[in-house]
N, C-alpha and C. Protein backbone atom coordinates (compact mmCIF):
# COMPACT_ATOMS: atom_id res chain seq x y z
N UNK A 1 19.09 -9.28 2.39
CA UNK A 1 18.45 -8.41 1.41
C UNK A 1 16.94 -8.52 1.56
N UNK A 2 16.42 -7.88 1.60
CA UNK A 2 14.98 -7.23 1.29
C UNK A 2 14.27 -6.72 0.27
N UNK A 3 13.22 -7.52 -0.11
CA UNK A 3 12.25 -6.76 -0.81
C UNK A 3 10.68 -6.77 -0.85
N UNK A 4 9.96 -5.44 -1.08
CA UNK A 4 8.86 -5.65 -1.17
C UNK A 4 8.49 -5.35 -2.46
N UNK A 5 7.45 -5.89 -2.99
CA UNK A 5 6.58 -5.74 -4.01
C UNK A 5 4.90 -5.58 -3.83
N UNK A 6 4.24 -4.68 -4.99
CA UNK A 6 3.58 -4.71 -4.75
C UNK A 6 2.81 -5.40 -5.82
N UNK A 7 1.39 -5.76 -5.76
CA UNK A 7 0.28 -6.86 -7.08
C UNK A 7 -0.84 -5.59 -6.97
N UNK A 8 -1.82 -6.14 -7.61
CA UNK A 8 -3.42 -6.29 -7.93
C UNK A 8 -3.47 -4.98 -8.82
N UNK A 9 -2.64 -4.13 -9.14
CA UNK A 9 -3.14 -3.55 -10.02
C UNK A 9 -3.80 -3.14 -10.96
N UNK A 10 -4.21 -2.40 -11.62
CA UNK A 10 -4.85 -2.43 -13.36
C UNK A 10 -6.14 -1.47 -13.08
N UNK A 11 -6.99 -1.71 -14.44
CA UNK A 11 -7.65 -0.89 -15.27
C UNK A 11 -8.94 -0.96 -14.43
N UNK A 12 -10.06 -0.58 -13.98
CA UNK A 12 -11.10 -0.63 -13.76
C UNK A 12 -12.15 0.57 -13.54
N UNK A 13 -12.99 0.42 -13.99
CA UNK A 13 -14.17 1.56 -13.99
C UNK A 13 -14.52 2.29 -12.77
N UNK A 14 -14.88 3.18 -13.06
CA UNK A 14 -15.38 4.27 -11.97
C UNK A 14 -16.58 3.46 -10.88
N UNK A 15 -16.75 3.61 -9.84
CA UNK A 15 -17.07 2.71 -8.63
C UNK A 15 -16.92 1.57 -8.74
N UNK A 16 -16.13 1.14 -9.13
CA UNK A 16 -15.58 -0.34 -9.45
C UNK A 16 -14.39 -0.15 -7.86
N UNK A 17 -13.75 -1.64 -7.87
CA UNK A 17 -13.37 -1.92 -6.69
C UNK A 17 -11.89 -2.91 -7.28
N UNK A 18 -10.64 -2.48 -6.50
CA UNK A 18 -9.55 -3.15 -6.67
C UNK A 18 -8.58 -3.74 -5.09
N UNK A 19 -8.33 -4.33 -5.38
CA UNK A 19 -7.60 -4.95 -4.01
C UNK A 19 -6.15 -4.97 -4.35
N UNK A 20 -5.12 -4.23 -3.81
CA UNK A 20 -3.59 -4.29 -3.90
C UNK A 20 -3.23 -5.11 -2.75
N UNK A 21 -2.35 -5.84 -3.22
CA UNK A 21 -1.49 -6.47 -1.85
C UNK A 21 0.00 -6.03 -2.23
N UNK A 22 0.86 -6.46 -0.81
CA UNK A 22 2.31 -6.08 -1.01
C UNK A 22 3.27 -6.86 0.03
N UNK A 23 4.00 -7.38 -0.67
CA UNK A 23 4.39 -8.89 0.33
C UNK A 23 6.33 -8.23 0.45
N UNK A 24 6.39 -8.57 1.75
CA UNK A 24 8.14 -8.46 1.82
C UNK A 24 8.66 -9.50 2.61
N UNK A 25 9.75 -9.83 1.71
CA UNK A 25 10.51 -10.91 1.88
C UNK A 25 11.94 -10.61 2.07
N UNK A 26 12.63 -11.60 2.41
CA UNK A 26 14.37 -11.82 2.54
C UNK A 26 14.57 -12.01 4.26
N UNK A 27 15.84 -11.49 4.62
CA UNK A 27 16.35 -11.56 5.84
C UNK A 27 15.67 -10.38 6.67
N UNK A 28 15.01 -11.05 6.72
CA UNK A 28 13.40 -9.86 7.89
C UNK A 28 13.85 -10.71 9.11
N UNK A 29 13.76 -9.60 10.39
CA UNK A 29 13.50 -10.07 11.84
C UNK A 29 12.32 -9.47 12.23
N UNK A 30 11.75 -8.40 12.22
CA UNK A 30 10.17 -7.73 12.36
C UNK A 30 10.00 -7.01 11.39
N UNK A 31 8.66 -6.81 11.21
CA UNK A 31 8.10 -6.01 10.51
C UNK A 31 6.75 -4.84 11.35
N UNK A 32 7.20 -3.49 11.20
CA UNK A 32 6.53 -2.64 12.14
C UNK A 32 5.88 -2.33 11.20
N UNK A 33 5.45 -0.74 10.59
CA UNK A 33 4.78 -0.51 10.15
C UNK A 33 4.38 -0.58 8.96
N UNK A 34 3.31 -0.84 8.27
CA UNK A 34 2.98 -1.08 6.79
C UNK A 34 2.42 0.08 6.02
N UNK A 35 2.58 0.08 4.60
CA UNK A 35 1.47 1.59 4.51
C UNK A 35 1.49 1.82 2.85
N UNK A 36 0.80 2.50 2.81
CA UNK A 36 0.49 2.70 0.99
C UNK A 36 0.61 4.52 0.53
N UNK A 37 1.17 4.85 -0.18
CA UNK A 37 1.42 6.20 -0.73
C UNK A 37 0.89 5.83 -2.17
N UNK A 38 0.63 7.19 -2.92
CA UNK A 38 0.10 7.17 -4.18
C UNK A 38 0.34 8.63 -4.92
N UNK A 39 1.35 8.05 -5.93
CA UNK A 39 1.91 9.35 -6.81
C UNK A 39 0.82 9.44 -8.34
N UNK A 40 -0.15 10.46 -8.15
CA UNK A 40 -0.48 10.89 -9.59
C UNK A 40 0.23 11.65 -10.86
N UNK A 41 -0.21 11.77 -11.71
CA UNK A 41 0.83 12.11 -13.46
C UNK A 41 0.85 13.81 -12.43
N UNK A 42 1.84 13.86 -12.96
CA UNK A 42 2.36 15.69 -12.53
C UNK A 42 1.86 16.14 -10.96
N UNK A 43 2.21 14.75 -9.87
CA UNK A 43 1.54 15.46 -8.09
C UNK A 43 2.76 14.66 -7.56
N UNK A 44 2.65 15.06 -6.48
CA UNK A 44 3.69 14.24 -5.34
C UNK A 44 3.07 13.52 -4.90
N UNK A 45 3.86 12.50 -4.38
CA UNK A 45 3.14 11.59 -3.42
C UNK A 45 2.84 11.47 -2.36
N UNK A 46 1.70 10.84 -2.25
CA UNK A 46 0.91 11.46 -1.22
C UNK A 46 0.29 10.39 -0.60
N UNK A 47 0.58 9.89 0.75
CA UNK A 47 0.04 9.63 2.20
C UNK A 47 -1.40 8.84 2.35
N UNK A 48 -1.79 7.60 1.92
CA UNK A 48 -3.17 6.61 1.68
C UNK A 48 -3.38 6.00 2.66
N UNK A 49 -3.16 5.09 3.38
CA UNK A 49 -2.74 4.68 4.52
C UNK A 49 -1.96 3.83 5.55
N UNK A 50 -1.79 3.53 6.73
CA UNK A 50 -0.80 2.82 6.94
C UNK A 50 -1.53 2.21 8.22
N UNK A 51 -0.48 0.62 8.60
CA UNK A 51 -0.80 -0.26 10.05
C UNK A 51 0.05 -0.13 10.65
N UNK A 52 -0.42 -0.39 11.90
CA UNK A 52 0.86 -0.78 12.80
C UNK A 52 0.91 -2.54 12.31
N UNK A 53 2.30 -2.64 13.59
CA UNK A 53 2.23 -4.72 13.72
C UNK A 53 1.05 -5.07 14.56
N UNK A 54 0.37 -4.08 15.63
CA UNK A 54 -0.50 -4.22 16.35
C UNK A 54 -2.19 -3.84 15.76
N UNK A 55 -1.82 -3.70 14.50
CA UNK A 55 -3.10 -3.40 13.87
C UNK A 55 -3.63 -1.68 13.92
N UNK A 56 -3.16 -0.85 14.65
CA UNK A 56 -3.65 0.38 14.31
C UNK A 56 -3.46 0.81 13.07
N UNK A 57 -5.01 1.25 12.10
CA UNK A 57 -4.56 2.04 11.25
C UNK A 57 -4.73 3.46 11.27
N UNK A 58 -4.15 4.14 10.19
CA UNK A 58 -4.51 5.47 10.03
C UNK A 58 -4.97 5.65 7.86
N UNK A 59 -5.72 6.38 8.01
CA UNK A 59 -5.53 6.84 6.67
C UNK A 59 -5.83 8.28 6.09
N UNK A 60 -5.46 8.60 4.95
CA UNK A 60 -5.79 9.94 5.03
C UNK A 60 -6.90 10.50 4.59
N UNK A 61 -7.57 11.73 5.30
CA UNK A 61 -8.95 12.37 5.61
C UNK A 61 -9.88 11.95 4.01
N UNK A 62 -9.13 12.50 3.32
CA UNK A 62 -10.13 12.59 1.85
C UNK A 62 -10.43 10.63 1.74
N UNK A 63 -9.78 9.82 2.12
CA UNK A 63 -10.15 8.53 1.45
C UNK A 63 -10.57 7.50 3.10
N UNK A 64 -11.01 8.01 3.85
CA UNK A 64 -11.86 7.31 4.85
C UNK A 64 -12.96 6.97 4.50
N UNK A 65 -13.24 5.72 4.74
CA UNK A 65 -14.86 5.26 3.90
C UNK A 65 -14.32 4.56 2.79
N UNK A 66 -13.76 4.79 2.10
CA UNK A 66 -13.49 3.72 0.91
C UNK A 66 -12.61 3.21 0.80
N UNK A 67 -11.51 3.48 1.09
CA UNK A 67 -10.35 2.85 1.47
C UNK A 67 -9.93 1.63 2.91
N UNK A 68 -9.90 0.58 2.81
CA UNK A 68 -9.56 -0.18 4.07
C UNK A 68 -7.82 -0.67 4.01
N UNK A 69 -7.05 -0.57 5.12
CA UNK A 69 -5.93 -0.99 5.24
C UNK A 69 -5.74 -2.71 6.16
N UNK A 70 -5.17 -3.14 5.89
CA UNK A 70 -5.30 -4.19 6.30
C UNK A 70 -3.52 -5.27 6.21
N UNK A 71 -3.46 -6.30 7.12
CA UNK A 71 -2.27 -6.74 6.83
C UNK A 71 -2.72 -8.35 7.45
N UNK A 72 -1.82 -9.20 7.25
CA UNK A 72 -1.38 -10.67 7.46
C UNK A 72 0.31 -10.57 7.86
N UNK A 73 0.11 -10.45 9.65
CA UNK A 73 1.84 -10.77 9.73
C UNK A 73 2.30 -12.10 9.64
N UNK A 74 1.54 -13.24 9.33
CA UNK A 74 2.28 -14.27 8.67
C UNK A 74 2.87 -14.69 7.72
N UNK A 75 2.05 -13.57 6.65
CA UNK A 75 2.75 -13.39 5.34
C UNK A 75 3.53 -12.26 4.91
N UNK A 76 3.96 -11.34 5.98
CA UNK A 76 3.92 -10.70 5.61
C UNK A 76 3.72 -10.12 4.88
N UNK A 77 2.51 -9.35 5.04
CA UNK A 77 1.99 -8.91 3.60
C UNK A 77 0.80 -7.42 3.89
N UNK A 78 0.56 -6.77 3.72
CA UNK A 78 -0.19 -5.52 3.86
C UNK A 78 -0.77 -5.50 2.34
N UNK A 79 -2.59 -4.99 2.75
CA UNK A 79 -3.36 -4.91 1.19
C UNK A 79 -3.86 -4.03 1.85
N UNK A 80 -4.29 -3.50 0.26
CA UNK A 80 -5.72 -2.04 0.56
C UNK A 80 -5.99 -2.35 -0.77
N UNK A 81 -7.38 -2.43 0.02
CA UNK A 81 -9.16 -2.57 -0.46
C UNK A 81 -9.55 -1.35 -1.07
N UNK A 82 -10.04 -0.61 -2.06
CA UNK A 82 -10.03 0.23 -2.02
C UNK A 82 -11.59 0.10 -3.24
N UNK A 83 -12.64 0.72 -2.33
CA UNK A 83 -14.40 0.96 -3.39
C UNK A 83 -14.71 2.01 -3.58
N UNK A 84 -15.35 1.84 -4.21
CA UNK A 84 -16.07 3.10 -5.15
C UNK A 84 -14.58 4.12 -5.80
N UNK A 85 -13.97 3.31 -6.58
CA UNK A 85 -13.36 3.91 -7.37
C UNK A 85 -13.63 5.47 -7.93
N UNK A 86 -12.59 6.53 -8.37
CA UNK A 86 -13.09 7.65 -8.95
C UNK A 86 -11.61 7.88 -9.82
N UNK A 87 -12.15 8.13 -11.06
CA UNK A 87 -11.19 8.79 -11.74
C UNK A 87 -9.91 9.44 -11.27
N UNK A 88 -10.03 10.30 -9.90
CA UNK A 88 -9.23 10.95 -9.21
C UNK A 88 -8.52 9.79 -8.58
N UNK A 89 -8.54 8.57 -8.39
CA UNK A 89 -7.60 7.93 -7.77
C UNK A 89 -6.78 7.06 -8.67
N UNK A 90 -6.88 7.39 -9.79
CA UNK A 90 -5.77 6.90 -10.97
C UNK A 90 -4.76 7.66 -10.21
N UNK A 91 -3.47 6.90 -10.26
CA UNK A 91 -1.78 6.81 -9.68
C UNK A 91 -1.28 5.50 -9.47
N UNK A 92 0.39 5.64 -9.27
CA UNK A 92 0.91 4.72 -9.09
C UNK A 92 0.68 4.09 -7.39
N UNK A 93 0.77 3.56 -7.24
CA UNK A 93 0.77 2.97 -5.38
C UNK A 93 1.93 2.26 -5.28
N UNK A 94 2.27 3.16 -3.76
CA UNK A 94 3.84 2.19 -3.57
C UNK A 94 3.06 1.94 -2.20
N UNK A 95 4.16 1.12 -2.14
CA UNK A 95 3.91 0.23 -0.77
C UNK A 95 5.14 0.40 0.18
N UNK A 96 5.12 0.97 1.76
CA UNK A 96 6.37 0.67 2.11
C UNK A 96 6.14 -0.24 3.35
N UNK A 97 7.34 -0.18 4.15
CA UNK A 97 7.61 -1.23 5.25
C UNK A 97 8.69 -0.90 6.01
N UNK A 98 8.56 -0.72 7.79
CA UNK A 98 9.60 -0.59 8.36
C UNK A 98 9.56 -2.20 8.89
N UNK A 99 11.41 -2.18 8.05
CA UNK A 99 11.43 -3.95 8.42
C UNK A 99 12.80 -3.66 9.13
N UNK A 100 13.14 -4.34 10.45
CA UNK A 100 14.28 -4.67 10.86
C UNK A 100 14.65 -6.08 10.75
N UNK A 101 16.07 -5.50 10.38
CA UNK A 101 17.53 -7.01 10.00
C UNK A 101 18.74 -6.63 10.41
N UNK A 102 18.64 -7.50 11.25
CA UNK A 102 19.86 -7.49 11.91
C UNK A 102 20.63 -6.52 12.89
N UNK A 103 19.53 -5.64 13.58
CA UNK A 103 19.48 -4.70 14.14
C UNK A 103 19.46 -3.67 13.61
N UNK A 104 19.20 -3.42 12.52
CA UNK A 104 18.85 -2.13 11.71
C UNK A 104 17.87 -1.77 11.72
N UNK A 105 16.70 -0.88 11.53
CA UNK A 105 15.71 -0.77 11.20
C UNK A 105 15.78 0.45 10.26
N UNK A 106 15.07 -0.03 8.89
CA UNK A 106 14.77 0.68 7.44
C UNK A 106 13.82 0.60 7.00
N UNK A 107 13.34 1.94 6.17
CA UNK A 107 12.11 1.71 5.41
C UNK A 107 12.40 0.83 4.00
N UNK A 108 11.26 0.77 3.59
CA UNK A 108 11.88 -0.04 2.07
C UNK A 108 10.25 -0.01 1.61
N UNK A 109 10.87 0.36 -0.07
CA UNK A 109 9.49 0.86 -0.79
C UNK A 109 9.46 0.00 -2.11
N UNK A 110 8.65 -0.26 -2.43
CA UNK A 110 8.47 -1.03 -3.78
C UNK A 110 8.46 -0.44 -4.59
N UNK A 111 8.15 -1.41 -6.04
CA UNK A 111 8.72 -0.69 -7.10
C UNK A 111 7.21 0.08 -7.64
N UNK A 112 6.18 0.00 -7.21
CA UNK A 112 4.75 1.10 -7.75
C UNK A 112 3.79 0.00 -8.21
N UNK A 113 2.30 -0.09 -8.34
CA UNK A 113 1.76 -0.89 -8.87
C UNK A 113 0.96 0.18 -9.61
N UNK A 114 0.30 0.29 -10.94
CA UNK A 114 -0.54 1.17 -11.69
C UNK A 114 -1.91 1.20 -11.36
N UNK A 115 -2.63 1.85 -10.72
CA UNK A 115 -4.15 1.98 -10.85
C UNK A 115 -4.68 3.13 -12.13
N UNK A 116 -5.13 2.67 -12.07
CA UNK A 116 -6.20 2.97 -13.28
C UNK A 116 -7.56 3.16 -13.35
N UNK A 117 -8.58 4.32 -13.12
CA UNK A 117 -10.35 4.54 -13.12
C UNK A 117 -10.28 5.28 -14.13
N UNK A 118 -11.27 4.25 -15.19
CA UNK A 118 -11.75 5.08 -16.43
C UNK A 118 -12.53 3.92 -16.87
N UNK A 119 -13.85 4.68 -17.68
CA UNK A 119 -14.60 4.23 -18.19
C UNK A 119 -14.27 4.12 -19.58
């Protein structure tokens, strides 16, 4: 069994700065790609960014520059850095992970962490 979760959530002001991490655990044999999506009140979710195991990232156009993706494959664990906060990036953040076990390979998404920009 597998799971990831994600932390660092919460409340913080407009150019203010939050750090999410997202750790997955259980019967893991690799872990390929890492990555962060973000669902706002009444939007779909939508595409923030992601690593490889080899470190390539990508992220998407509107949040280059303030957004950093980043991971620890010892802990497995993938965070995003994310400055200069804006009101517009209040949403939930999920976190996913292509983890193979046991010759499978699956995505697997956490359960959301809350961000929050408001003064």
């Amino acid at each position: 069994q597998v799971q990831v979760v994600e932390s660092g959530g919460g409340l913080v002001q407009p150019g203010g700065s939050l750090r999410l991490s997202c750790a997955a655990s259980g019967n893991i044999i690799s872990i390929y790609g890492m990555g962060w999506y973000r669902q706002a009140p009444g939007k779909e979710r939508e595409f923030v960014a992601n690593i490889g195991s080899g470190g390539r990232t990508r992220y998407a156009d509107s949040l280059k520059g303030r957004f950093t993706v980043s991971r620890d494959n010892g802990k497995n664990t993938v965070y995003l850095q994310m400055n200069s906060l804006e009101p517009e990036d209040t949403a939930v953040y999920y976190c996913n992970a292509d983890i193979g076990t046991n010759y499978v390979l699956n995505t697997y998404w956490g359960q959301g962490t809350q961000v929050t920009v408001s003064s």
